[in-house]
Every structure is written in structure tokens, then in C-alpha cells.
N, C-alpha and C. Protein backbone atom coordinates (compact mmCIF):
# COMPACT_ATOMS: atom_id res chain seq x y z
N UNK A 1 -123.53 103.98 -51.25
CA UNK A 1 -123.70 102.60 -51.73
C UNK A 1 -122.51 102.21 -52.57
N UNK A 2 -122.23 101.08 -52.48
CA UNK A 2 -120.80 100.27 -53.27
C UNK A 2 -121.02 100.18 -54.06
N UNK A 3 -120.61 100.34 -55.22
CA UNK A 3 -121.21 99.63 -56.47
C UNK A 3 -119.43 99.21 -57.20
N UNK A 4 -119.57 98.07 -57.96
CA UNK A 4 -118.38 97.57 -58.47
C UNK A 4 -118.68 97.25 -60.00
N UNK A 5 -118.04 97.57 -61.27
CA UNK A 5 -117.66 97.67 -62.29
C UNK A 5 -116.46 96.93 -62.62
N UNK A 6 -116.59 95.76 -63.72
CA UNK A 6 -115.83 94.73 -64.07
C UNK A 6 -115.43 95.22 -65.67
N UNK A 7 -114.02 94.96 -66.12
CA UNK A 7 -114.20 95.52 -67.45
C UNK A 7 -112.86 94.65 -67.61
N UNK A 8 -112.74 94.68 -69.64
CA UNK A 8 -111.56 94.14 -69.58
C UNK A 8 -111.49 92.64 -69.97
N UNK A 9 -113.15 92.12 -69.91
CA UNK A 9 -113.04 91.31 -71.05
C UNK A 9 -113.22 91.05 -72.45
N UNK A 10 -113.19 90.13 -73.28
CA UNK A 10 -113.21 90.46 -74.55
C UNK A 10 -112.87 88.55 -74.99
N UNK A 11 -112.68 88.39 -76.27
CA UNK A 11 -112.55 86.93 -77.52
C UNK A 11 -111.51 87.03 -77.25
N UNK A 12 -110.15 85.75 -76.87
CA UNK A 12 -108.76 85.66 -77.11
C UNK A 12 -108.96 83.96 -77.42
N UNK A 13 -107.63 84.05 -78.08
CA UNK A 13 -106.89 82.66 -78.35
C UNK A 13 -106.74 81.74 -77.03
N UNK A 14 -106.61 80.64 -77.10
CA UNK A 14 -105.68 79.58 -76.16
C UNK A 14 -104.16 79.98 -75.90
N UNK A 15 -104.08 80.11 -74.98
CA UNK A 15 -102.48 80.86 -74.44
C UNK A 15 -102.33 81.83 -74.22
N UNK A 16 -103.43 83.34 -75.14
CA UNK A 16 -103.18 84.27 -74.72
C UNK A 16 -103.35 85.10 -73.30
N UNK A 17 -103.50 86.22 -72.88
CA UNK A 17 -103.81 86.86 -72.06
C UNK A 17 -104.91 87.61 -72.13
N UNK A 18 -105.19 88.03 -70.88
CA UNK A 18 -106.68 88.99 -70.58
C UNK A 18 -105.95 89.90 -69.25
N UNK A 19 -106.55 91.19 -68.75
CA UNK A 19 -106.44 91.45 -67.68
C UNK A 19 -108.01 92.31 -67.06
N UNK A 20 -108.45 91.69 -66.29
CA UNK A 20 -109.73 92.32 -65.74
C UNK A 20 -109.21 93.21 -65.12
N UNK A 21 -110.40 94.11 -64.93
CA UNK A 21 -110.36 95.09 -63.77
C UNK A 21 -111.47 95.36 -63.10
N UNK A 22 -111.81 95.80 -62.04
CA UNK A 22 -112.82 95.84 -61.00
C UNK A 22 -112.44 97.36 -60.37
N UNK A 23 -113.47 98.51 -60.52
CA UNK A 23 -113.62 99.53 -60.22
C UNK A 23 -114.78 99.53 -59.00
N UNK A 24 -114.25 100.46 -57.78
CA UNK A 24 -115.22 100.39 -56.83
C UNK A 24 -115.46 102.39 -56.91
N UNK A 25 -116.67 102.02 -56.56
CA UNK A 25 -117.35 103.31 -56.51
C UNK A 25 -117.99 103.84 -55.09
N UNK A 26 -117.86 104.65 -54.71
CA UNK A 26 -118.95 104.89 -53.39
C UNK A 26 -118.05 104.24 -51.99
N UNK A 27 -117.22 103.63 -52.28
CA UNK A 27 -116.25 102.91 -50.59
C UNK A 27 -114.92 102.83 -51.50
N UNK A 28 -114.45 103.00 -50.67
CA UNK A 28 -112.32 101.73 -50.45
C UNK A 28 -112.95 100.61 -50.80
N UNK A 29 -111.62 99.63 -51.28
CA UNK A 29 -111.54 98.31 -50.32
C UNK A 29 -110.80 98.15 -49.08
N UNK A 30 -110.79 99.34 -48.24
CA UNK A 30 -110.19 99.04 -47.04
C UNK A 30 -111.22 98.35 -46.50
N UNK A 31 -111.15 97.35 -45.33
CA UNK A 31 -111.70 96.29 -44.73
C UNK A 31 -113.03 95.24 -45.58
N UNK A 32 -112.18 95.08 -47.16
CA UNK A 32 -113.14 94.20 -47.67
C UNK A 32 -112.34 93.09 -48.38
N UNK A 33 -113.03 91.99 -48.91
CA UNK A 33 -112.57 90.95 -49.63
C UNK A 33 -112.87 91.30 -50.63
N UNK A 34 -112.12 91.46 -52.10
CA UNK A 34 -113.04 91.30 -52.72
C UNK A 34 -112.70 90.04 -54.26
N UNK A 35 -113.32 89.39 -54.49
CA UNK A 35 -113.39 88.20 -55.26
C UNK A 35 -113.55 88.37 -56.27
N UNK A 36 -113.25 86.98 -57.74
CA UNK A 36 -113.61 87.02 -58.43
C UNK A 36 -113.82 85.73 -58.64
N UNK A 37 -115.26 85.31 -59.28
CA UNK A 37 -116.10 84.53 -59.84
C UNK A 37 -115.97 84.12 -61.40
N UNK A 38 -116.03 83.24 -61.93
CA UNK A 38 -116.57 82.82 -63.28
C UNK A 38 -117.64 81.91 -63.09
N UNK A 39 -118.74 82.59 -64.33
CA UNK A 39 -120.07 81.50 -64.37
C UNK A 39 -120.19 81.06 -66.07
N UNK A 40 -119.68 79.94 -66.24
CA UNK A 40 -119.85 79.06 -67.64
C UNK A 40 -121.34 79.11 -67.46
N UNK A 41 -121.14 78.57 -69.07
CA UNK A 41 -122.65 79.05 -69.26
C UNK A 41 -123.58 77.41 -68.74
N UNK A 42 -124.60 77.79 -68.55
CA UNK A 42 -124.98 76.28 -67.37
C UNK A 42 -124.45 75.75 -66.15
N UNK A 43 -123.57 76.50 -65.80
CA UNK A 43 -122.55 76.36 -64.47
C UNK A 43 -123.00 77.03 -63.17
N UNK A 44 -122.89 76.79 -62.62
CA UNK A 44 -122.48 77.46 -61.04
C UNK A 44 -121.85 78.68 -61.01
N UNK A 45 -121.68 79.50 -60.46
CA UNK A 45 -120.33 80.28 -60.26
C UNK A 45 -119.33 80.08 -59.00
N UNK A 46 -118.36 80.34 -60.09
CA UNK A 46 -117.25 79.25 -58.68
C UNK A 46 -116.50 80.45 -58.81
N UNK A 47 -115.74 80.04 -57.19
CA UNK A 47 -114.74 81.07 -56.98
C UNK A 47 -113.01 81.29 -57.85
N UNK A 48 -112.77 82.10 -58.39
CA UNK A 48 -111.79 82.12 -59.13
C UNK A 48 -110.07 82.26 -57.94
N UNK A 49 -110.60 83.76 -57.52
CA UNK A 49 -109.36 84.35 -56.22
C UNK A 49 -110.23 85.38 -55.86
N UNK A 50 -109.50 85.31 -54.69
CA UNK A 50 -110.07 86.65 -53.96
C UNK A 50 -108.66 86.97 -53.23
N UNK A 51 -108.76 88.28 -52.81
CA UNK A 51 -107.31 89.60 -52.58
C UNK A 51 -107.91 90.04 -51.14
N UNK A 52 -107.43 90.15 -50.19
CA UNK A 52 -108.05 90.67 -48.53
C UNK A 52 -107.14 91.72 -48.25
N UNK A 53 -107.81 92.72 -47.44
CA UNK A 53 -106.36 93.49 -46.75
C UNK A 53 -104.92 94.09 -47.99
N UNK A 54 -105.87 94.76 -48.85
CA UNK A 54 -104.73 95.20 -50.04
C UNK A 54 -103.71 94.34 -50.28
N UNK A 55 -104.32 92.92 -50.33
CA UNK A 55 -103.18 91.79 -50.65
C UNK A 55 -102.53 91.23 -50.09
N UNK A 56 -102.47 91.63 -49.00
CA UNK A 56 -102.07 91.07 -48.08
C UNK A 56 -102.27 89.29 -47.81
N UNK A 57 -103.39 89.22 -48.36
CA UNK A 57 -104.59 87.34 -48.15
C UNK A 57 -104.63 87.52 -50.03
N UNK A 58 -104.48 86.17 -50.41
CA UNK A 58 -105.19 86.20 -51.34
C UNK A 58 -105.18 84.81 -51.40
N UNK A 59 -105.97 84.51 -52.68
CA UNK A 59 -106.67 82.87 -52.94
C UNK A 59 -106.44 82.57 -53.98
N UNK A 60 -106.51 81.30 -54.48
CA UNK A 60 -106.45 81.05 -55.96
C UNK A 60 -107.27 79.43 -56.40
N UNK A 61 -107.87 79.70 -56.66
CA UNK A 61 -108.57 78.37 -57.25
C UNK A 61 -107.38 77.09 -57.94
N UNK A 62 -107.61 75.86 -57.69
CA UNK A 62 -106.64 75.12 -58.24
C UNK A 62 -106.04 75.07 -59.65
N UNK A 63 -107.85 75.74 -60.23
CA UNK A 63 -108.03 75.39 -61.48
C UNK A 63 -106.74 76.76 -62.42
N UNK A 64 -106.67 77.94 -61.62
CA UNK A 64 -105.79 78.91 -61.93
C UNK A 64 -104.33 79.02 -61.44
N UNK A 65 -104.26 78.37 -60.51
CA UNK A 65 -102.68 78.81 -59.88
C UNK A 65 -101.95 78.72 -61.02
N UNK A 66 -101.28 80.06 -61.05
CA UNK A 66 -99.84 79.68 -61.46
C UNK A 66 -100.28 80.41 -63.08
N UNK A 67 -101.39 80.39 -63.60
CA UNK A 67 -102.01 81.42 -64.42
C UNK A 67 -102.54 82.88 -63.79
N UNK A 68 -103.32 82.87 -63.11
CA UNK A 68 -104.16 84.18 -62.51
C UNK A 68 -102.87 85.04 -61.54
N UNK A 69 -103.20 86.06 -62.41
CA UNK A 69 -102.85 86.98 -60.74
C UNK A 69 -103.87 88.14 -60.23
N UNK A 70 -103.72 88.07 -58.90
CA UNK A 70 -104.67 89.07 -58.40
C UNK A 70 -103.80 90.24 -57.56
N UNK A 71 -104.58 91.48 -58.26
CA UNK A 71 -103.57 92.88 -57.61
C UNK A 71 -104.42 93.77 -57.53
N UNK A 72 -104.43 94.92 -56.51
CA UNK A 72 -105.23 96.07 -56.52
C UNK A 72 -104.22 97.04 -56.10
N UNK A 73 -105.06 98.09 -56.77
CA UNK A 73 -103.95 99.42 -56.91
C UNK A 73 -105.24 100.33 -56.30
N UNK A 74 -104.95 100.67 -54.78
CA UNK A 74 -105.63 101.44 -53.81
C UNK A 74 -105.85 103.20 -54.45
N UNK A 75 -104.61 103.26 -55.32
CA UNK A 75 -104.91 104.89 -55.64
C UNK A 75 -105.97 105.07 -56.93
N UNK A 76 -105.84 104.08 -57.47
CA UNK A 76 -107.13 104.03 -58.21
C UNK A 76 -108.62 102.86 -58.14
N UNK A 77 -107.88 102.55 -57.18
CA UNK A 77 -109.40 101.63 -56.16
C UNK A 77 -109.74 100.85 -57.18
N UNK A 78 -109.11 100.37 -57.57
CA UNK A 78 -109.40 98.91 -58.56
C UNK A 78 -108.55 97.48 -58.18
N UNK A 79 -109.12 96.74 -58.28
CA UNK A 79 -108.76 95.28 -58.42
C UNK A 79 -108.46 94.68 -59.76
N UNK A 80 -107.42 94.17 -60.00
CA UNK A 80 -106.90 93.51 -61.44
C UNK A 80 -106.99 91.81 -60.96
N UNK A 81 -107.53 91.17 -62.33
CA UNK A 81 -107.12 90.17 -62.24
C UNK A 81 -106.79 90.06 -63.79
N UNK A 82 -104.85 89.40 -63.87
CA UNK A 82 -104.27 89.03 -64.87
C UNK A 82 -104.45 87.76 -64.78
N UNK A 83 -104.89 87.41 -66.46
CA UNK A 83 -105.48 85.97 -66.55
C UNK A 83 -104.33 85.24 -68.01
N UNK A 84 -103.02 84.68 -67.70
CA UNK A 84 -102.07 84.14 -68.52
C UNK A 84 -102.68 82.60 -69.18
N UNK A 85 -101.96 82.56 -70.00
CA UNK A 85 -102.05 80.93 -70.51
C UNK A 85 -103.50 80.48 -70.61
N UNK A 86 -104.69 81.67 -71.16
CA UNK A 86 -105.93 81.37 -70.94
C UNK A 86 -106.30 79.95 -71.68
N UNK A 87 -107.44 79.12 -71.10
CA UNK A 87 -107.97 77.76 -71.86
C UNK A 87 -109.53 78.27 -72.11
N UNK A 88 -109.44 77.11 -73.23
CA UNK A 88 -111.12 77.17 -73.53
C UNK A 88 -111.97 76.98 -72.25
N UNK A 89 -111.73 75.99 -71.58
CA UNK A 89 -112.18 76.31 -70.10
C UNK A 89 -111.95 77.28 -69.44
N UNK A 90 -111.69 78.37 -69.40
CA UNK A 90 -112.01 80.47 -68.51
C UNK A 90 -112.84 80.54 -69.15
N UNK A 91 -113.51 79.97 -70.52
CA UNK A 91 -114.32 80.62 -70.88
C UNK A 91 -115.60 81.18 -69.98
N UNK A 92 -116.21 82.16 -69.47
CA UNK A 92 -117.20 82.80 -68.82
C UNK A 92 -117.58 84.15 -68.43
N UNK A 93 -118.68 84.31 -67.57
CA UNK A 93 -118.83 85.80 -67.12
C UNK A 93 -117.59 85.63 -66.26
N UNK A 94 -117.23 86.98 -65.95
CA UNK A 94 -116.61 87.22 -64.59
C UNK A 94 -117.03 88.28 -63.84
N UNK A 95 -117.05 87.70 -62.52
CA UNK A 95 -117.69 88.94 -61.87
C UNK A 95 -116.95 89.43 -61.03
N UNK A 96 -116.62 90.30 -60.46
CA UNK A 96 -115.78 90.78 -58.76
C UNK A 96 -117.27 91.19 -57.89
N UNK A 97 -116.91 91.08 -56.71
CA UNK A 97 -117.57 91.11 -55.90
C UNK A 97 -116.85 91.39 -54.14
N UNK A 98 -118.05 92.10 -53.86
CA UNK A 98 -117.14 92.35 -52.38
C UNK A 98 -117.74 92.02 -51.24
N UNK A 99 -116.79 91.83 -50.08
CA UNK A 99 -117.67 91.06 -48.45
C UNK A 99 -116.53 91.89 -48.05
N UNK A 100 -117.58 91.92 -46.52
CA UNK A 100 -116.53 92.66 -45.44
C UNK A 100 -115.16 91.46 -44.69
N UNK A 101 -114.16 91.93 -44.39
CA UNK A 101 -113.55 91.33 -44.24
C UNK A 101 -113.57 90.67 -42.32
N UNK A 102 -113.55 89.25 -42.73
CA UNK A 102 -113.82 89.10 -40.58
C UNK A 102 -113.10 87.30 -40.78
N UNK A 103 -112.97 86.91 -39.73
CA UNK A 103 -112.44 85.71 -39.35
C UNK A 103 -113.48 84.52 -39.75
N UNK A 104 -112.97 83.50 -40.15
CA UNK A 104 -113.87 82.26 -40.46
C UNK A 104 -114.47 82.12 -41.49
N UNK A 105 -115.25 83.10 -42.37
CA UNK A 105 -115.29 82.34 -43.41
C UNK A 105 -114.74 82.00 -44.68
N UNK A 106 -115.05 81.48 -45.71
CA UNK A 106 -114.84 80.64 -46.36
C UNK A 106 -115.01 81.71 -47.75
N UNK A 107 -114.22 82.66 -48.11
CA UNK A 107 -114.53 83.55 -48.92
C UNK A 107 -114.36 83.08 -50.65
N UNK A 108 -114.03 81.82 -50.71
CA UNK A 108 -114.44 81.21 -52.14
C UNK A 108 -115.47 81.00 -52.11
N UNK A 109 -116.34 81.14 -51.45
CA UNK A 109 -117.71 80.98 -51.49
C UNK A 109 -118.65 82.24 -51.63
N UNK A 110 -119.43 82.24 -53.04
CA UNK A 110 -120.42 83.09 -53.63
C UNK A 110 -121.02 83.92 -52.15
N UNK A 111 -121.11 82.98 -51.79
CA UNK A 111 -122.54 83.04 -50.09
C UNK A 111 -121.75 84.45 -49.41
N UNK A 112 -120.27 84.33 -49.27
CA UNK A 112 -119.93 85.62 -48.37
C UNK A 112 -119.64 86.96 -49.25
N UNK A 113 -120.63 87.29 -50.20
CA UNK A 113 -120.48 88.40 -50.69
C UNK A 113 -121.66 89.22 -51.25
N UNK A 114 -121.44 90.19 -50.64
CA UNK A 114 -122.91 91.17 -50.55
C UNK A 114 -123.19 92.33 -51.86
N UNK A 115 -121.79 92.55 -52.29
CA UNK A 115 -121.98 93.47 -53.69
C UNK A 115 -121.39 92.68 -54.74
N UNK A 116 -122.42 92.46 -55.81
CA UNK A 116 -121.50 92.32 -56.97
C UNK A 116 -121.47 93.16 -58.20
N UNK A 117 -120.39 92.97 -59.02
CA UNK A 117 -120.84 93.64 -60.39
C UNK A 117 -121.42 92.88 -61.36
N UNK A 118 -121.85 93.54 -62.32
CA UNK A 118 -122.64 92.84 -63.31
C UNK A 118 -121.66 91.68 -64.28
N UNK A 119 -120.49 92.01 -64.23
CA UNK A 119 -119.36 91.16 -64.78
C UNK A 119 -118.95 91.64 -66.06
N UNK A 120 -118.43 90.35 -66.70
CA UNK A 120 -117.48 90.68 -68.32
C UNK A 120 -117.11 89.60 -68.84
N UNK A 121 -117.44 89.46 -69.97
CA UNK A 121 -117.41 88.04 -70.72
C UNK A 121 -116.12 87.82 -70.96
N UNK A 122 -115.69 86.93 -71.02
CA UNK A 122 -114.38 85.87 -71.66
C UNK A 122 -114.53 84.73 -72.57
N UNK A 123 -113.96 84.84 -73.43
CA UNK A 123 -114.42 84.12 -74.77
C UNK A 123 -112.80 83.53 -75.01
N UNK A 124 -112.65 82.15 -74.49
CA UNK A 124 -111.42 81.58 -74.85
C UNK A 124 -111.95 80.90 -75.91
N UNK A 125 -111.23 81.09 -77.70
CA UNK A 125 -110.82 79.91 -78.91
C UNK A 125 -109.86 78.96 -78.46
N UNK A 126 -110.15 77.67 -79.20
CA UNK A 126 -109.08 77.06 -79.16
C UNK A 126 -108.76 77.11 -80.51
């Protein structure tokens, strides 16, 4: 069984940095997507980025480009997401999460992902 572990958040300033990480247990991410989510509190959870094919694909929400980066390091089977120039808006859970990887869908979307982790808070001050 997959199980995925999010760590790596914590309280920062406006501008500073964060870097998540996402530990998989029990599989690779060979032939998976795997994503990351933020859920404000009363919110939805929306798609942040997601990384396909050891990086090969990746995504970025509008709301992050150009802040977020997404990287995984296969020898220690984790997924990073570096989060720059944070705003009071990142404030949220974050979760990673994983789907198998296949043609067509729409992998910013919560709906195509079958494991998640429990997540990790982010606490942007302004």
C-alpha cells in the first residue's frame, strides 16, 4: 500500500520561503502523478502543481508560477515543493497526493487522485 507523508511546513513571513516534501512509502513514483494541493481554511482544495514522469510534465497553478518549484529526487523517493516569495494567501494545508499516470486527464483536479497524505500547515504573516 502507498502511503505519502508531507512535511516541511511551519509560520513564515511575507516573502520568505518554505520547502515541502512528500515521502512515498510502499511504491516509486515511477508511473505516477503526483500533486500538490492547498486547502484554506473554508476553501476548496485547489490544485497547486503536479510533477509526471520524474519531471518530465509538470504544472503550475497561475496563482504560483514563477514562485513554486516542483522537484523529486527518485533516490530518496520524495517530491519537493519550493515555495519562494510566500503571500498571506499560501496560507493552508498542503497535501501531495498521487494518481497513476495515463492520457486525458485533467490532473489539477483533486478527482484524479487516489492516495493522499494527511498534509502540513503553512502559516503566511504579513
Amino acid at each position: 500500500e502507498v502511503q505519502l507523508v508531507e512535511s516541511g511546513g511551519g509560520l513564515v513571513q511575507a516573502g520568505g520561503s518554505l520547502r515541502l516534501s512528500c515521502a512515498a512509502s510502499g511504491s516509486t513514483f515511477d508511473g505516477f502523478v503526483i500533486g500538490w494541493f492547498r486547502q484554506a481554511p473554508g476553501k476548496e482544495r485547489g490544485g497547486v502543481s503536479y510533477s509526471a514522469n520524474s519531471g518530465e510534465i509538470t504544472w503550475y497553478a497561475d496563482s504560483v508560477k514563477g514562485r513554486f518549484t516542483i522537484s523529486s529526487d527518485s533516490a530518496e523517493n520524495k517530491v519537493y515543493l519550493q515555495m519562494n516569495s510566500l503571500k498571506p494567501e499560501d496560507t493552508g494545508g498542503y497535501f501531495c497526493a498521487g494518481g497513476v499516470v495515463r492520457a486525458g486527464p485533467d490532473f489539477s483536479s483533486a478527482e484524479e487522485y487516489g492516495v493522499w497524505g494527511r498534509g502540513t500547515r503553512v502559516t503566511v504573516s504579513s
